[in-house]
N, C-alpha and C. Protein backbone atom coordinates (compact mmCIF):
# COMPACT_ATOMS: atom_id res chain seq x y z
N UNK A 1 3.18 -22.22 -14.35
CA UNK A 1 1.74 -22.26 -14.43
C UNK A 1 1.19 -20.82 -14.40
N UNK A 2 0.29 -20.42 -15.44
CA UNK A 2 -0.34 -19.43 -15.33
C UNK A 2 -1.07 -18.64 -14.43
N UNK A 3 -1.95 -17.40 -14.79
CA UNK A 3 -3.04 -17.64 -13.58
C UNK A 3 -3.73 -16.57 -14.64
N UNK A 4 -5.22 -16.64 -14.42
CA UNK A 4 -6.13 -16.05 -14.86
C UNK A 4 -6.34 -14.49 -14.48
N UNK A 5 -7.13 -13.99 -15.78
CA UNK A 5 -7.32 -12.68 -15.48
C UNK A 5 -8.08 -12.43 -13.83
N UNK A 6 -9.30 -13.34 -13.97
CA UNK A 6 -10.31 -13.81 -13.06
C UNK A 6 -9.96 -14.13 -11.85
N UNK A 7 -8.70 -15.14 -11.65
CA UNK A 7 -7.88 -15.20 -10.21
C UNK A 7 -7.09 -14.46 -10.02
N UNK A 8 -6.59 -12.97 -10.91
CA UNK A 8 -5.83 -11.84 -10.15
C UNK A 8 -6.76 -11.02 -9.41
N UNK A 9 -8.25 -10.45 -10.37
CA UNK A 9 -8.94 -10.11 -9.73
C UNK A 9 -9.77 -10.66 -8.67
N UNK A 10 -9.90 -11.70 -8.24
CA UNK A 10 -10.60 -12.30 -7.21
C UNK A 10 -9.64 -11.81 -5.75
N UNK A 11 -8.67 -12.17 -6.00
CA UNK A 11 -7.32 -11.65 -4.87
C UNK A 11 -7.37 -10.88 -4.68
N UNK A 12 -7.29 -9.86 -5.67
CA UNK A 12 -7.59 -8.17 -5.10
C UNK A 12 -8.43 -8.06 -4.47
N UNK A 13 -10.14 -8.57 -5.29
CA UNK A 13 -11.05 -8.33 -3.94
C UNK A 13 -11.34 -8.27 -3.28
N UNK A 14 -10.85 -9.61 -2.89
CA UNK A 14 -10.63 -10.24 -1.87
C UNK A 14 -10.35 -9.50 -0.84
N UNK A 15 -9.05 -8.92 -1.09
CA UNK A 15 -8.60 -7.98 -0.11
C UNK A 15 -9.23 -6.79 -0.05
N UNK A 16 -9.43 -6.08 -1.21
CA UNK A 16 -10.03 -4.43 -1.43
C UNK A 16 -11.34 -4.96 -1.23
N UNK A 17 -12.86 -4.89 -1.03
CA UNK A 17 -13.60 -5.42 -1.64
C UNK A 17 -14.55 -3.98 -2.51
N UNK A 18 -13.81 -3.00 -1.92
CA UNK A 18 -14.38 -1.81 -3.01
C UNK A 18 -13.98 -1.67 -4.07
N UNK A 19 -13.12 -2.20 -4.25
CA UNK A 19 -11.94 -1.96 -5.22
C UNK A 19 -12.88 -2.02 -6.67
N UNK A 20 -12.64 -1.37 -7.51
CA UNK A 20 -12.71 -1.13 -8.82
C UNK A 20 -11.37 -1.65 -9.99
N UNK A 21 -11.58 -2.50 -10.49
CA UNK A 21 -10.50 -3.33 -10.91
C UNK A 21 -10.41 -3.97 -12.50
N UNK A 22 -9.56 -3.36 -13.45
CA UNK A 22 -9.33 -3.52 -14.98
C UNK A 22 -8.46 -4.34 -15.15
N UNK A 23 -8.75 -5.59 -15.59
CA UNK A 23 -7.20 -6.34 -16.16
C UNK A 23 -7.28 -6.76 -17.50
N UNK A 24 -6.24 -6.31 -17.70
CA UNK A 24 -5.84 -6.87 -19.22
C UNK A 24 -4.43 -7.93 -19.63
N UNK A 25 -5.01 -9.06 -20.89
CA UNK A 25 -3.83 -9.62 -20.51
C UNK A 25 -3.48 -9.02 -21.70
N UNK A 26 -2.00 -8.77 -21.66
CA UNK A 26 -1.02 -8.18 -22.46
C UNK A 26 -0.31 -8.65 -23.72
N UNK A 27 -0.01 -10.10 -23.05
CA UNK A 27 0.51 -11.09 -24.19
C UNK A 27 0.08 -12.23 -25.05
N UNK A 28 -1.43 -12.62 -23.71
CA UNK A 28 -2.31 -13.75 -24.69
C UNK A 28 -1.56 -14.75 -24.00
N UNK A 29 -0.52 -14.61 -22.74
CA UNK A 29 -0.63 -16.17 -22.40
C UNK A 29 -0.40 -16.11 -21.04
N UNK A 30 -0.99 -15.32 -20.30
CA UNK A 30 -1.85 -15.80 -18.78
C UNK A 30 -0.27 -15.41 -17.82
N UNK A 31 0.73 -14.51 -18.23
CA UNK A 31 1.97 -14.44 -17.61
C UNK A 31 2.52 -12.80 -17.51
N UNK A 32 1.47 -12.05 -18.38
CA UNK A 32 1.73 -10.74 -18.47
C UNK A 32 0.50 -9.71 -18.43
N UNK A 33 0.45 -8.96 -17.73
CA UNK A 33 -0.83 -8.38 -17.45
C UNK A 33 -0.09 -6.89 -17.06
N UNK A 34 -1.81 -5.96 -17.15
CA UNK A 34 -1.79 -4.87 -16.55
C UNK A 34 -3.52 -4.33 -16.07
N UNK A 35 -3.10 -4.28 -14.59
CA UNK A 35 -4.11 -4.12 -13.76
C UNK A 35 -4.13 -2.48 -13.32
N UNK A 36 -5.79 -2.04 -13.36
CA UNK A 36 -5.60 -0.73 -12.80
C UNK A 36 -6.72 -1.18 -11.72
N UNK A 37 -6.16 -0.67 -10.29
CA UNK A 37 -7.01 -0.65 -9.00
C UNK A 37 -7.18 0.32 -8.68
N UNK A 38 -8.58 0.72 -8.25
CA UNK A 38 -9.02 1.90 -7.23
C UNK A 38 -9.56 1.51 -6.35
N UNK A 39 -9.69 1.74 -4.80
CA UNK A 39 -9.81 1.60 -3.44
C UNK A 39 -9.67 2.43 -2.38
N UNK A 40 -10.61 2.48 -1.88
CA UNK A 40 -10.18 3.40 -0.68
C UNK A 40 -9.11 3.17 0.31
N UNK A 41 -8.81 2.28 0.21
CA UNK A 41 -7.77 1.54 1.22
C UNK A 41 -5.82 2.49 0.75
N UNK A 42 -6.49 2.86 -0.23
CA UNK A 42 -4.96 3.56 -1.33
C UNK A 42 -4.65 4.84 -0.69
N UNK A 43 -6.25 5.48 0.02
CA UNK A 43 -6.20 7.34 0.17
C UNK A 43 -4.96 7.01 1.17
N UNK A 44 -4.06 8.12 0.84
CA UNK A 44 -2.67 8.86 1.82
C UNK A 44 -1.70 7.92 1.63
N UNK A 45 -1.76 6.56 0.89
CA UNK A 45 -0.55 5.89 1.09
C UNK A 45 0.24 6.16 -0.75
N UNK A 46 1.71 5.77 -0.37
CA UNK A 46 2.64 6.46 -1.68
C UNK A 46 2.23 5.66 -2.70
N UNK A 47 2.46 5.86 -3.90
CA UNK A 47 2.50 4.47 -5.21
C UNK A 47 3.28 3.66 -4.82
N UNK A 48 4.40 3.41 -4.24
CA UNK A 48 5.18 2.37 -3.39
C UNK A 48 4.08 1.40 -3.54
N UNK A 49 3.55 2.29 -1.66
CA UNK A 49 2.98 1.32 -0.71
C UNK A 49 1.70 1.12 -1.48
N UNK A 50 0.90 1.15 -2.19
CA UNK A 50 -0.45 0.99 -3.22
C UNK A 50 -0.12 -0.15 -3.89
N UNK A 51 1.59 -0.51 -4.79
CA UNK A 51 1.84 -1.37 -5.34
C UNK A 51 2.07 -2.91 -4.54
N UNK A 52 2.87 -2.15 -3.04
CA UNK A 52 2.84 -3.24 -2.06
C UNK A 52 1.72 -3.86 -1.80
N UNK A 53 1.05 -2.92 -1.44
CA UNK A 53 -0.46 -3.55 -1.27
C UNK A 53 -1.25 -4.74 -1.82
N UNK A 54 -1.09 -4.18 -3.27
CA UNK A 54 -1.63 -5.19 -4.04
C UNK A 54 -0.53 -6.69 -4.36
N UNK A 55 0.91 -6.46 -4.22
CA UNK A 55 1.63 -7.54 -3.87
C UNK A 55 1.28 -8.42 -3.29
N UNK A 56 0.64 -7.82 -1.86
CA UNK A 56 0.32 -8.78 -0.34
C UNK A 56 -0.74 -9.40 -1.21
N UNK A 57 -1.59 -8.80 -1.88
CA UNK A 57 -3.08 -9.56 -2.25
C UNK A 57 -2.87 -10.62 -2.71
N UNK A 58 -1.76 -10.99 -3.61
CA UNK A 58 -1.74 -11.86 -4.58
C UNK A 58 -0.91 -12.96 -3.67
N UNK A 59 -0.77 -12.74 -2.92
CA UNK A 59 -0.70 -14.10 -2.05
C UNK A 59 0.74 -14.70 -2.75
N UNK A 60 1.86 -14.30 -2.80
CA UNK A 60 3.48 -14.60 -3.03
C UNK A 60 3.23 -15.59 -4.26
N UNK A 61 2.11 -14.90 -5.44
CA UNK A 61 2.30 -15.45 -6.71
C UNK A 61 3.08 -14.64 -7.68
N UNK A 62 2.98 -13.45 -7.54
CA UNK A 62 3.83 -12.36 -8.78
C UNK A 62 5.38 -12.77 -8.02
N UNK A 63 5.79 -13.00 -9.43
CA UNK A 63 7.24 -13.74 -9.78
C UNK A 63 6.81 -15.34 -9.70
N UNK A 64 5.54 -15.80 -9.48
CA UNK A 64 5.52 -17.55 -9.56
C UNK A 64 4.84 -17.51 -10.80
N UNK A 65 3.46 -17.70 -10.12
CA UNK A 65 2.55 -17.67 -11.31
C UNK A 65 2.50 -16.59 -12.03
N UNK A 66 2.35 -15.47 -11.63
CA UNK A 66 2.14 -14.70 -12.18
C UNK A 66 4.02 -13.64 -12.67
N UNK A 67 3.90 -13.47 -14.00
CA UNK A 67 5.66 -13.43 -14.26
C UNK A 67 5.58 -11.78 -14.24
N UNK A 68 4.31 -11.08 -14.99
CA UNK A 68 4.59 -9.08 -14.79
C UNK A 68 3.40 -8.88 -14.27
N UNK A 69 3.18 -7.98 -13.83
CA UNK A 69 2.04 -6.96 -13.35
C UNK A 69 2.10 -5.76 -13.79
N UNK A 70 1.58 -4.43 -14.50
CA UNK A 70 1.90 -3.42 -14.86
C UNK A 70 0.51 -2.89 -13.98
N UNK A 71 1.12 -2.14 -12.87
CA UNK A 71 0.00 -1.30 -11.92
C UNK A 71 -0.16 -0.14 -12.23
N UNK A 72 -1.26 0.03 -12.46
CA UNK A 72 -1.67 1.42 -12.32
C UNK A 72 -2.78 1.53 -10.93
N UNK A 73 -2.12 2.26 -10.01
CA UNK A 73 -3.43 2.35 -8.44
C UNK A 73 -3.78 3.68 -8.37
N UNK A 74 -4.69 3.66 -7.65
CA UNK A 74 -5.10 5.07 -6.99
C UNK A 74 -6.13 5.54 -5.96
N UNK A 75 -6.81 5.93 -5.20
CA UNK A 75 -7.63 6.28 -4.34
C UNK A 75 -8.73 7.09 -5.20
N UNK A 76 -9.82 6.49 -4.99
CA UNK A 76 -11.29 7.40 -5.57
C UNK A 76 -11.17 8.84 -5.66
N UNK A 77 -11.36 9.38 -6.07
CA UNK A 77 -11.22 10.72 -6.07
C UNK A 77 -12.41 11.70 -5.56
């Protein structure tokens, strides 16, 4: 089962709620995406832990519903 552009970003918000957030779907069928997040919640932590981050958001769907994520994160500048 898929998941929407709309329910990746809601999750993020969810969690970030500053967050500044681009998704695109990649393939046209709701299983491949690439998201860019900005948040303050990102300042001092590695691209690791930024990618973890947004892992936790999605609530143990990337690898279910959701099959790629292509992150791009970062802290406001």
């Amino acid at each position: 089962m898929a998941m929407s552009a709309a329910e990746i970003e809601g999750l993020i918000k969810e969690a970030f709620p500053d967050a500044e957030i681009s998704i695109k779907d990649l393939a046209g069928d709701g299983d491949h995406y690439a998201a860019q997040v900005i948040t303050t919640a990102f300042a001092g932590k590695s691209r690791v832990q930024q990618h973890q981050m947004v892992y936790d958001a999605l609530k143990g769907r990337m690898g279910n519903e959701l099959h790629a994520l292509a992150l791009q994160t970062s802290a406001p500048e």
